[in-house]
Protein backbone atom coordinates (compact mmCIF):
# COMPACT_ATOMS: atom_id res chain seq x y z
CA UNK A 1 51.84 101.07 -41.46
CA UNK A 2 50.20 100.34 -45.28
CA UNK A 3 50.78 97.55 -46.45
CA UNK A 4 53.42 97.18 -49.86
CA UNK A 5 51.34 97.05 -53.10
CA UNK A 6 53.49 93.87 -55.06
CA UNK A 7 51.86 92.12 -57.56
CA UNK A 8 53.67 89.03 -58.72
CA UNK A 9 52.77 87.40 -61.58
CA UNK A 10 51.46 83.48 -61.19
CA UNK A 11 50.26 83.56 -57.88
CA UNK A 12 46.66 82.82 -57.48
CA UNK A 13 44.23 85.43 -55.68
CA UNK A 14 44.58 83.84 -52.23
CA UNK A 15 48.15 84.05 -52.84
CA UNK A 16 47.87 88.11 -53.54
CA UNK A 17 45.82 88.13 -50.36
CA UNK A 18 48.53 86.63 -48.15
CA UNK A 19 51.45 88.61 -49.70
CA UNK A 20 49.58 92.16 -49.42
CA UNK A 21 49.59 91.46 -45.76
CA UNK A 22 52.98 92.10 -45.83
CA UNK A 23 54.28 96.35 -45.43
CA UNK A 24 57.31 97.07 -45.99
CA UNK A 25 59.04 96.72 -42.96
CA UNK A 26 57.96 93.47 -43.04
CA UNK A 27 59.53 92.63 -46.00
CA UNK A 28 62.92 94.03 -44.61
CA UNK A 29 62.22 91.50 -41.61
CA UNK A 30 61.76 88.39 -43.92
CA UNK A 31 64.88 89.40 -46.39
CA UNK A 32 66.53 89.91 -42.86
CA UNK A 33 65.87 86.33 -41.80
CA UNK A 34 66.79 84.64 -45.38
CA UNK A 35 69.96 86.52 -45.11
CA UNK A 36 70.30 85.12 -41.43
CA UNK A 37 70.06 81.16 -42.64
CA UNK A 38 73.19 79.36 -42.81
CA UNK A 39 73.40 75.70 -43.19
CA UNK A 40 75.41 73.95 -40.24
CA UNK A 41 74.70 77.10 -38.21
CA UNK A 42 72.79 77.28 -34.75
CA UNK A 43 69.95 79.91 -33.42
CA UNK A 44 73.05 82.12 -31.63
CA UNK A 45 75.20 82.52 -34.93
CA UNK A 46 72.00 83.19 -37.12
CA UNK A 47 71.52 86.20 -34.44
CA UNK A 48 74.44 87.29 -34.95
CA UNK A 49 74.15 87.07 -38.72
CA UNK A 50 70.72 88.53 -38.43
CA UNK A 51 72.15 91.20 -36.28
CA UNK A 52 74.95 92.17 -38.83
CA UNK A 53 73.06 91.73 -42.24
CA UNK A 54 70.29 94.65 -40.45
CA UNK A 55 73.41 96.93 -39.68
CA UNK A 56 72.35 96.68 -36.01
CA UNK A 57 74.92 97.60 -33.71
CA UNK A 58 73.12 97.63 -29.67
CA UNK A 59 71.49 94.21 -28.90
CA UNK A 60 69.58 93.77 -25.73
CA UNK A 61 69.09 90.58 -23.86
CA UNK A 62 66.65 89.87 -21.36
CA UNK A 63 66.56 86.56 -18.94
CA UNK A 64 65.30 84.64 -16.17
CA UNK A 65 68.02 84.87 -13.28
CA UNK A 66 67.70 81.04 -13.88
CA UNK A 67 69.77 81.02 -17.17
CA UNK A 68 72.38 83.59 -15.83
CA UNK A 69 74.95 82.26 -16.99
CA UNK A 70 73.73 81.71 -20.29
CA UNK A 71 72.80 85.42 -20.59
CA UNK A 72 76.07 86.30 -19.77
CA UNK A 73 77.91 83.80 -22.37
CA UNK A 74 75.59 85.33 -25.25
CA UNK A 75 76.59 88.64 -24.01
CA UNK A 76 80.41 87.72 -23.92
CA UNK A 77 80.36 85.91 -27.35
CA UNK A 78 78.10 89.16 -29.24
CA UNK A 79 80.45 91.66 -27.29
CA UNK A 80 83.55 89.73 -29.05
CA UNK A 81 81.50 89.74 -32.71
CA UNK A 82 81.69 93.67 -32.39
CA UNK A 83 78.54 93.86 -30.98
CA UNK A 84 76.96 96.96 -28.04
CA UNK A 85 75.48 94.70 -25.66
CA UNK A 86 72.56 95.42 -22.92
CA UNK A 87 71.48 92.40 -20.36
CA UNK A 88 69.26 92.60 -18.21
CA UNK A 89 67.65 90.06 -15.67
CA UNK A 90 64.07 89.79 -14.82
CA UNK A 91 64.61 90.57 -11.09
CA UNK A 92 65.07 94.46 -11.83
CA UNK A 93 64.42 96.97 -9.21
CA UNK A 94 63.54 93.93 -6.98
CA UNK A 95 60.07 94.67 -7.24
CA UNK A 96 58.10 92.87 -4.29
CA UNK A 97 56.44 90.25 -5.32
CA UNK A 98 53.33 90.92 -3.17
CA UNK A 99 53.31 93.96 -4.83
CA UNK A 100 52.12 92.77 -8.51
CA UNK A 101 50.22 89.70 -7.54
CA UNK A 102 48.20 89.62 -4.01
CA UNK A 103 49.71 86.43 -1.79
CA UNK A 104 53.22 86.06 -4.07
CA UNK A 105 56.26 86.15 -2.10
CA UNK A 106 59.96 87.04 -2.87
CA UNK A 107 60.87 89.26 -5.57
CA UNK A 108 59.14 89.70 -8.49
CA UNK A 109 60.25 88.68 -12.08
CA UNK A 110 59.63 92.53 -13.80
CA UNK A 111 58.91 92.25 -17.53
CA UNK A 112 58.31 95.13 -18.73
CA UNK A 113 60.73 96.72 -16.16
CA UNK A 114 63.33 94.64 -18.71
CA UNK A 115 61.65 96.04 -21.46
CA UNK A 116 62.12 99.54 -20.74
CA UNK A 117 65.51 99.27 -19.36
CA UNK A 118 66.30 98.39 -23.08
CA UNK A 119 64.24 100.89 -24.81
CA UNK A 120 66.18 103.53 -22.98
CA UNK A 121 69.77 101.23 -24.03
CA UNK A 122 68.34 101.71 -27.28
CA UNK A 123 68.53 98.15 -28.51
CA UNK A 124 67.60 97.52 -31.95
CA UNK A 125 66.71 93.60 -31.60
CA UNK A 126 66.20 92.28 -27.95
CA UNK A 127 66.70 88.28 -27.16
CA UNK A 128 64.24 86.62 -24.49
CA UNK A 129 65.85 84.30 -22.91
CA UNK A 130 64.13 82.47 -20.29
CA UNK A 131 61.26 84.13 -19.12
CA UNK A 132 58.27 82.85 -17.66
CA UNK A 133 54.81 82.18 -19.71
CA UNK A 134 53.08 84.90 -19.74
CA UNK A 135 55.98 87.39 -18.75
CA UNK A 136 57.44 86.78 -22.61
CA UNK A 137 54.26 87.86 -23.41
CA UNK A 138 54.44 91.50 -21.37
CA UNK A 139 58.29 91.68 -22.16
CA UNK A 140 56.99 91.08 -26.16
CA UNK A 141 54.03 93.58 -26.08
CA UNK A 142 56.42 96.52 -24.35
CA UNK A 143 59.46 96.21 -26.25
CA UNK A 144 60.17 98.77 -28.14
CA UNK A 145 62.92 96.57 -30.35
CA UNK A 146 61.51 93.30 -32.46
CA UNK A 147 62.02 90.33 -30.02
CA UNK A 148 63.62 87.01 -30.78
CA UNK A 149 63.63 83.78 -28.72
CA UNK A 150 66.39 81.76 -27.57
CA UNK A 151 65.33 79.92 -24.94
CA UNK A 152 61.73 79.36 -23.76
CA UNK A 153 61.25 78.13 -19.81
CA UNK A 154 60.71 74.83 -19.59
CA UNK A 155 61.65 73.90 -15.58
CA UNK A 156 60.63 69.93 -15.83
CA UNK A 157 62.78 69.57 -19.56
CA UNK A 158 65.67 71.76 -18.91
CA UNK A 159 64.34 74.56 -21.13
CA UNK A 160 63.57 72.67 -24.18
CA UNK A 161 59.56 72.40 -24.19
CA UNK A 162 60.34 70.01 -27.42
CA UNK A 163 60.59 67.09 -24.92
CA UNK A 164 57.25 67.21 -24.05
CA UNK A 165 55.97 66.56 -27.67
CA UNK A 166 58.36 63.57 -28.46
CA UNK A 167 56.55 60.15 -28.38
């Protein structure tokens, strides 16, 4: 995609250089998330105002059987906002684990399994929710729908990696 040609006046030539980095797509994305911002509001209701500002109307989620329950309480509260929900967990056709990674036992956590199941839902913004390091990163690169984060896995600090940076 090229990027948008904007010239605005006042900003210094290493300014210009950042901003033509920017297509437009991009630009939709960033009017998008100033649109989403709300003071007093938390990360679920900015989705949701994120979500409606786009004209979305099919969200997918994807989680970690681990947060369950909180993949189903998004998906009950963005049903009741008017919204086409798809979930899906990360243990999707129960994919050996042996089968992906030589020694691993149990069923696999499937990624991009998650990722497709949405593409063909159609989603048109997909929440992560839980998933391991480095399987956010496949579900990411094979989404078809921009991904947002909700929750990041954090097993020692009960999914909030911020504890680990607090004095």
């Amino acid at each position: 995609m090229e990027t948008a040609v904007i010239e605005s006046p006042g900003l210094s030539e290493e300014q210009q250089r950042c901003l033509d980095l920017y297509d437009e797509e991009d630009l939709q994305l960033m009017a998008l998330a100033e649109a989403a911002k709300g003071k007093g509001l938390n990360r679920v209701e900015e989705i949701a105002r994120f979500f409606r500002a786009a004209g979305f109307s099919r969200l997918g989620i994807a989680h970690c059987v681990a947060v369950k329950d909180a993949g189903l309480r998004l998906e009950e509260l963005l049903i009741r906002e008017g919204f086409e929900v798809t979930r899906v967990d990360c243990k999707t056709c129960q994919l050996p684990a042996a089968a992906l990674t030589e020694g691993a036992r149990g069923i696999a956590c499937n990624p991009i399994g998650q990722a497709r199941l949405l593409a063909k839902a159609d989603t048109q913004l997909n929440v992560s929710m839980g998933l391991c390091l480095g399987h956010d990163l496949l579900f990411n690169k094979y989404s078809r729908a921009p991904v947002t984060t909700l929750i990041v896995k954090d097993r020692t600090n009960g999914h909030n990696p911020m504890l680990a940076l607090l004095p």
